[in-house]
N, C-alpha and C. Protein backbone atom coordinates (compact mmCIF):
# COMPACT_ATOMS: atom_id res chain seq x y z
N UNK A 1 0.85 -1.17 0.00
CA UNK A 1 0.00 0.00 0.00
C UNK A 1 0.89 1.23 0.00
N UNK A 2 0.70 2.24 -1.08
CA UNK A 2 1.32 3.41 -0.85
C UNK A 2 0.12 4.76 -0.98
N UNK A 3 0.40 5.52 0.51
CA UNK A 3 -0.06 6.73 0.55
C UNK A 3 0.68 7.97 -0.16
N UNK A 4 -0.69 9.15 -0.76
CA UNK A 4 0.27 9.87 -1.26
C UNK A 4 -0.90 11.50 -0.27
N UNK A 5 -0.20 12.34 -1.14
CA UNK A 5 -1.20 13.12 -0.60
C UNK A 5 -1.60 14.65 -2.04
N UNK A 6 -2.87 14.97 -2.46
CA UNK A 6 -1.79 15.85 -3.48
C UNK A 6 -2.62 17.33 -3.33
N UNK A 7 -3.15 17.20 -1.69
CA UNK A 7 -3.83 18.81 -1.36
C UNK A 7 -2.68 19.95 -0.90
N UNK A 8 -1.61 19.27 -0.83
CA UNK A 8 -0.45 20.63 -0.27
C UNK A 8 0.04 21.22 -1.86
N UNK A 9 0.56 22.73 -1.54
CA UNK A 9 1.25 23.07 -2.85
C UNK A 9 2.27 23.25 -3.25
N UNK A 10 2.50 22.88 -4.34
CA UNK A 10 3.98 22.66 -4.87
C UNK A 10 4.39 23.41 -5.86
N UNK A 11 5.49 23.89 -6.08
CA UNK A 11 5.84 24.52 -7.52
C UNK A 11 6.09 23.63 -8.76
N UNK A 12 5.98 22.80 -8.40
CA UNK A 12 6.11 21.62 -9.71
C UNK A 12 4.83 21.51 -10.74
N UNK A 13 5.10 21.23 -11.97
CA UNK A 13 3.72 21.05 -12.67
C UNK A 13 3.56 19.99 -12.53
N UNK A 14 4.15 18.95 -12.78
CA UNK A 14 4.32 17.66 -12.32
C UNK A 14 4.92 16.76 -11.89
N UNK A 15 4.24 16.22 -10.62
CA UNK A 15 4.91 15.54 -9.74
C UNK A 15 4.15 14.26 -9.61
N UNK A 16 5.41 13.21 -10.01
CA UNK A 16 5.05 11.71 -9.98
C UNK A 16 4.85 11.04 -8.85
N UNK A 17 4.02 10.42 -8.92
CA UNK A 17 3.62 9.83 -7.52
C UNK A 17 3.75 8.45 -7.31
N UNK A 18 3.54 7.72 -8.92
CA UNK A 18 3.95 6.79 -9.04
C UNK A 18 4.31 6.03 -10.62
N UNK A 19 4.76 5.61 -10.71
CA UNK A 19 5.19 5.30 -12.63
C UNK A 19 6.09 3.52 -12.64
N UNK A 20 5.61 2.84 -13.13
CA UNK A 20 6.35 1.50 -13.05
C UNK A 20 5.82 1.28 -14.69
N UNK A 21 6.19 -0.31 -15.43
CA UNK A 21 6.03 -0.62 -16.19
C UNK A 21 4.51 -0.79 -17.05
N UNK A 22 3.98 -0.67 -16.17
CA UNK A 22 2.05 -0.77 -16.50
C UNK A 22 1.19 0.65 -16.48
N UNK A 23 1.99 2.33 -15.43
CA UNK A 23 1.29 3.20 -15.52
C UNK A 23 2.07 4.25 -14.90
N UNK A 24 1.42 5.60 -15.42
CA UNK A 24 2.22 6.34 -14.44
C UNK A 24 1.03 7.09 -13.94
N UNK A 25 1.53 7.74 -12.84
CA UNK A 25 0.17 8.30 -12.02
C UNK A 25 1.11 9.54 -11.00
N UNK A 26 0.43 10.84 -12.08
CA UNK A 26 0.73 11.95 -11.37
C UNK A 26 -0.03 12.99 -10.93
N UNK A 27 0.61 14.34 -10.27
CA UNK A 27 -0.32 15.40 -10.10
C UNK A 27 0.33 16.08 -10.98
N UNK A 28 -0.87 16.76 -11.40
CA UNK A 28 -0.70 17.91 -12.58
C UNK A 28 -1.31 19.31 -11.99
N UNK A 29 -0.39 20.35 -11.75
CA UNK A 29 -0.70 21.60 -11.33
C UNK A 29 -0.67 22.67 -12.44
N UNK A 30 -1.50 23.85 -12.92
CA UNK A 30 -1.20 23.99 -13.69
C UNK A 30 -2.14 25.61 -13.49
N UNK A 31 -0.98 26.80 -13.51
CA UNK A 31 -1.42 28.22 -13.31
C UNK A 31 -3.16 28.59 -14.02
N UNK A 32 -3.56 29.53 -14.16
CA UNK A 32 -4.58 29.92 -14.29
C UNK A 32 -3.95 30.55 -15.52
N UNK A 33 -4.53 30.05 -17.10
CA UNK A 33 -3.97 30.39 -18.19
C UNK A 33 -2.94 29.70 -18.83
N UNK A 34 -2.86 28.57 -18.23
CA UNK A 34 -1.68 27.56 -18.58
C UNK A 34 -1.95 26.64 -19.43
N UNK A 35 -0.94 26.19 -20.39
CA UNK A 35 -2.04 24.75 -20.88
C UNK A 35 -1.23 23.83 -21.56
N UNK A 36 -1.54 22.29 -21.64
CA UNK A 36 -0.33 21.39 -22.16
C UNK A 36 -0.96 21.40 -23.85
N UNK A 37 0.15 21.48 -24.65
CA UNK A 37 -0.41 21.30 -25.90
C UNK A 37 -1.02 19.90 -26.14
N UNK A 38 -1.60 19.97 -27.33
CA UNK A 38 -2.18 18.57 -27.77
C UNK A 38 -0.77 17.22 -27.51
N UNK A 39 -1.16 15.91 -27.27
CA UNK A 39 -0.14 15.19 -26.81
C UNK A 39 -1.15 14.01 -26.65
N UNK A 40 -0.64 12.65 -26.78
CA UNK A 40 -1.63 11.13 -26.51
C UNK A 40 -0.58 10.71 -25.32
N UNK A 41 -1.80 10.14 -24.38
CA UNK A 41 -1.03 9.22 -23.17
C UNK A 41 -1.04 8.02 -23.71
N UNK A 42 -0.07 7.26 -23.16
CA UNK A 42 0.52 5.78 -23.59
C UNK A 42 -0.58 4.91 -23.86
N UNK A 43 -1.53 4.99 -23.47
CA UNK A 43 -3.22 3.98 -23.30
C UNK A 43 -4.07 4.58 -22.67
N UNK A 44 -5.14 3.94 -21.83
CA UNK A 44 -6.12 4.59 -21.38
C UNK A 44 -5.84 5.76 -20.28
N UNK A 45 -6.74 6.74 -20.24
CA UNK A 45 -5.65 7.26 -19.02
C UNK A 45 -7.33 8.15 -18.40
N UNK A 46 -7.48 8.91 -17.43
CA UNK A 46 -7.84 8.96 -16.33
C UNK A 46 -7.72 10.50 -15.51
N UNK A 47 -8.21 11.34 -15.47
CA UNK A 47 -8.02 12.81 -14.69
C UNK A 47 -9.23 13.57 -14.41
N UNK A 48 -8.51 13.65 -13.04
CA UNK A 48 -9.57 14.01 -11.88
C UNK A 48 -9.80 15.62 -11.34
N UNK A 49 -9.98 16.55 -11.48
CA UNK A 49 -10.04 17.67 -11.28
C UNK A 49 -9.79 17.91 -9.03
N UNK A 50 -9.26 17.89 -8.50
CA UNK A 50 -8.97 18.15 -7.22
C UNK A 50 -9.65 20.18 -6.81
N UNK A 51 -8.55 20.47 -7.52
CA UNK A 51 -8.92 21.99 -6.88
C UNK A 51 -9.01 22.75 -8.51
N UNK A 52 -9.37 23.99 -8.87
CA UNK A 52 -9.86 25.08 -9.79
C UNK A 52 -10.80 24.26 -10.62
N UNK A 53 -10.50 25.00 -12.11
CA UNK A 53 -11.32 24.88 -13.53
C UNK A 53 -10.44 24.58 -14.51
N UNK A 54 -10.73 23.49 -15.21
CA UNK A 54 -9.93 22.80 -16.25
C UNK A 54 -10.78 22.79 -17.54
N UNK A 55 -10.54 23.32 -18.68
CA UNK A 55 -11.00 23.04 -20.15
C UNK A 55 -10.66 21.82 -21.02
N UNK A 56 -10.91 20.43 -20.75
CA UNK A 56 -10.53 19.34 -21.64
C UNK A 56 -10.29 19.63 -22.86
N UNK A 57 -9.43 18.92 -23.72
CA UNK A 57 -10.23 18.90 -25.16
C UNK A 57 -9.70 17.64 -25.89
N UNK A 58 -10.27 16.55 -26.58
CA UNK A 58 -10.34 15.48 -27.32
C UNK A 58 -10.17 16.37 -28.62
N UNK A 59 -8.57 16.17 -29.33
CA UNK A 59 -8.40 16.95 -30.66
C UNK A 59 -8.44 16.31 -31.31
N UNK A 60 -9.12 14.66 -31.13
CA UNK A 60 -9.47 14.49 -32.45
C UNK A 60 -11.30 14.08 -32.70
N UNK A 61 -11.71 14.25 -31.64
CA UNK A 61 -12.83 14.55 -31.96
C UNK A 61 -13.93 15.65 -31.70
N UNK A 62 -12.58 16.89 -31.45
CA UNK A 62 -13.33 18.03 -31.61
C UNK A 62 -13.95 18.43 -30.02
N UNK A 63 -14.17 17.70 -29.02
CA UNK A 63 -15.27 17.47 -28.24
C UNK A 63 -14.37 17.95 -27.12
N UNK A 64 -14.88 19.11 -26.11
CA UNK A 64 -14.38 20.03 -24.92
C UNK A 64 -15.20 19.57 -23.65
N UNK A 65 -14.77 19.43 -22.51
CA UNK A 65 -15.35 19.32 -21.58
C UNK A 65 -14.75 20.49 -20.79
N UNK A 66 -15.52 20.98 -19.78
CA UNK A 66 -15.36 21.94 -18.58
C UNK A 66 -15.45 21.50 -17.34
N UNK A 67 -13.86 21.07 -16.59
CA UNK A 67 -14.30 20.10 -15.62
C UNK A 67 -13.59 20.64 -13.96
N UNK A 68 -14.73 20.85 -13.03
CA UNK A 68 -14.34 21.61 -11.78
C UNK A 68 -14.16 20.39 -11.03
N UNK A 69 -13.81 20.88 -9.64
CA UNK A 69 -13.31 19.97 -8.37
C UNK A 69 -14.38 18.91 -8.54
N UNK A 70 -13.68 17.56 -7.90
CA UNK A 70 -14.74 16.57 -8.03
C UNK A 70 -15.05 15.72 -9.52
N UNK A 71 -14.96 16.52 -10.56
CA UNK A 71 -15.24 16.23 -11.75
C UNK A 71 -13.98 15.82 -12.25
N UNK A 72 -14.03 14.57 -13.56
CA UNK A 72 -13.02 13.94 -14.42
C UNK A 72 -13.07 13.72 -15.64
N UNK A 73 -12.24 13.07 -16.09
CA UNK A 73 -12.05 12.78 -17.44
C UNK A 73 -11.62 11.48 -17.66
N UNK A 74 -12.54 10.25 -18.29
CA UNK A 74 -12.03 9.27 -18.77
C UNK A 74 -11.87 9.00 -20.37
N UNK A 75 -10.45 8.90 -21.05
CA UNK A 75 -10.41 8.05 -22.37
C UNK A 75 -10.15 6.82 -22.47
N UNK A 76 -10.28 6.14 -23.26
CA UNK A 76 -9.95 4.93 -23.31
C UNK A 76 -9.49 3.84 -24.35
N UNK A 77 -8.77 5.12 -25.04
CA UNK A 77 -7.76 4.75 -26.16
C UNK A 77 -6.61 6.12 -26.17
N UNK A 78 -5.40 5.58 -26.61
CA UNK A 78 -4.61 6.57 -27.01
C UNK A 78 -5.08 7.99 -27.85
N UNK A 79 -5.42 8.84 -27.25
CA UNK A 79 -6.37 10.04 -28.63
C UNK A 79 -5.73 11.01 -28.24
N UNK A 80 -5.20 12.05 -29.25
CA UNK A 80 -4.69 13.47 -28.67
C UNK A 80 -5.25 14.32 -28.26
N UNK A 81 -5.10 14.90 -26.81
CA UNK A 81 -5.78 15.79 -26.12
C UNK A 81 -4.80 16.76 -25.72
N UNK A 82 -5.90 17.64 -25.50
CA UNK A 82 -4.95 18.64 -24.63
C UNK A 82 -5.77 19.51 -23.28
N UNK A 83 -5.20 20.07 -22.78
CA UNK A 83 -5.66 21.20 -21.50
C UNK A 83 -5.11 22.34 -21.31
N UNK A 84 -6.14 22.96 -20.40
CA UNK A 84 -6.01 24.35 -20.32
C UNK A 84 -7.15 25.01 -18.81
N UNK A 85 -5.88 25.43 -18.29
CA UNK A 85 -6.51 26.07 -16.92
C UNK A 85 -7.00 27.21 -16.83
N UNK A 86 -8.35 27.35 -16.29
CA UNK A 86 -8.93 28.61 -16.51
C UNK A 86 -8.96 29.12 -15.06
N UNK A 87 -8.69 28.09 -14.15
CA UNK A 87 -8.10 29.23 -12.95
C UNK A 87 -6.79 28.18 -12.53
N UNK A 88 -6.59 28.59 -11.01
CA UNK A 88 -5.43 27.85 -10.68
C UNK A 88 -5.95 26.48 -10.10
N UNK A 89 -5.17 25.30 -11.02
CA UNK A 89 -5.36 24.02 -10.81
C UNK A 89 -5.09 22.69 -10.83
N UNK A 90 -5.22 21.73 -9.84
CA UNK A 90 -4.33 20.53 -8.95
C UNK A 90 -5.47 19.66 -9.94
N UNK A 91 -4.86 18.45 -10.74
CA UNK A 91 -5.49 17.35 -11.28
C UNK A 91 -4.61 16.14 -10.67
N UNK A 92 -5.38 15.33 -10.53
CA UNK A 92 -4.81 13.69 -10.34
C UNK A 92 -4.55 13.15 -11.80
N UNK A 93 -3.53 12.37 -12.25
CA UNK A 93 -3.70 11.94 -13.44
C UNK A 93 -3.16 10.67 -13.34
N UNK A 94 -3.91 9.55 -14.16
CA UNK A 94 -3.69 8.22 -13.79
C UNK A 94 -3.37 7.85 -15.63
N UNK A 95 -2.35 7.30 -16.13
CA UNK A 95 -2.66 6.87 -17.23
C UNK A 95 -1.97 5.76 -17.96
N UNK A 96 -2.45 4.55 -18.23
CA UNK A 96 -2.15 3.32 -18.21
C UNK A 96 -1.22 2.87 -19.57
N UNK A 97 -0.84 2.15 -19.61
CA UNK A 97 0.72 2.28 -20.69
C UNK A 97 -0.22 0.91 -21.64
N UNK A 98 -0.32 0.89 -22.83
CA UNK A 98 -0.99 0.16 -23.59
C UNK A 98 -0.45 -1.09 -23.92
């Protein structure tokens, strides 16, 4: 069993929490106005909104989600996405190596 914790704050955008041969699983912090360009995770992957406002986007099928605390994002194939913080914000990200 490993505890993590990812409500304290850090200056890191991302910080691994855990990554072995099957997945990696990090926190993603990310300023208010920030955003990762389009990019595919290794396989299915998994993100959880913790603290602010996050703008999803599925670039290849066009399709945006708007996702606050509490709220996530599941894909479940390799697809290029990207994000973008519309305030300041802590995601969990889980994403599984294909």
């Amino acid at each position: 069993m490993k505890t993590f914790d990812i409500s304290t704050k850090t200056t890191e955008q991302k910080t691994p929490i855990l990554r072995d041969d099957r997945r990696a699983v990090m926190r993603l912090e990310l300023k208010a106005g920030e955003a990762l360009p389009s990019h595919a995770s290794p396989g299915p992957l998994s993100l959880l909104v913790f603290r602010g406002e996050l703008e999803f986007s599925d670039d290849e099928t066009k399709q945006k989600a708007l996702l606050q605390p509490g709220q996530g994002i599941l894909l479940e194939k390799k697809s290029l996405h990207s994000v973008r913080a519309l305030k300041d914000t802590t995601c969990f990200v889980n994403a599984l190596f294909a």
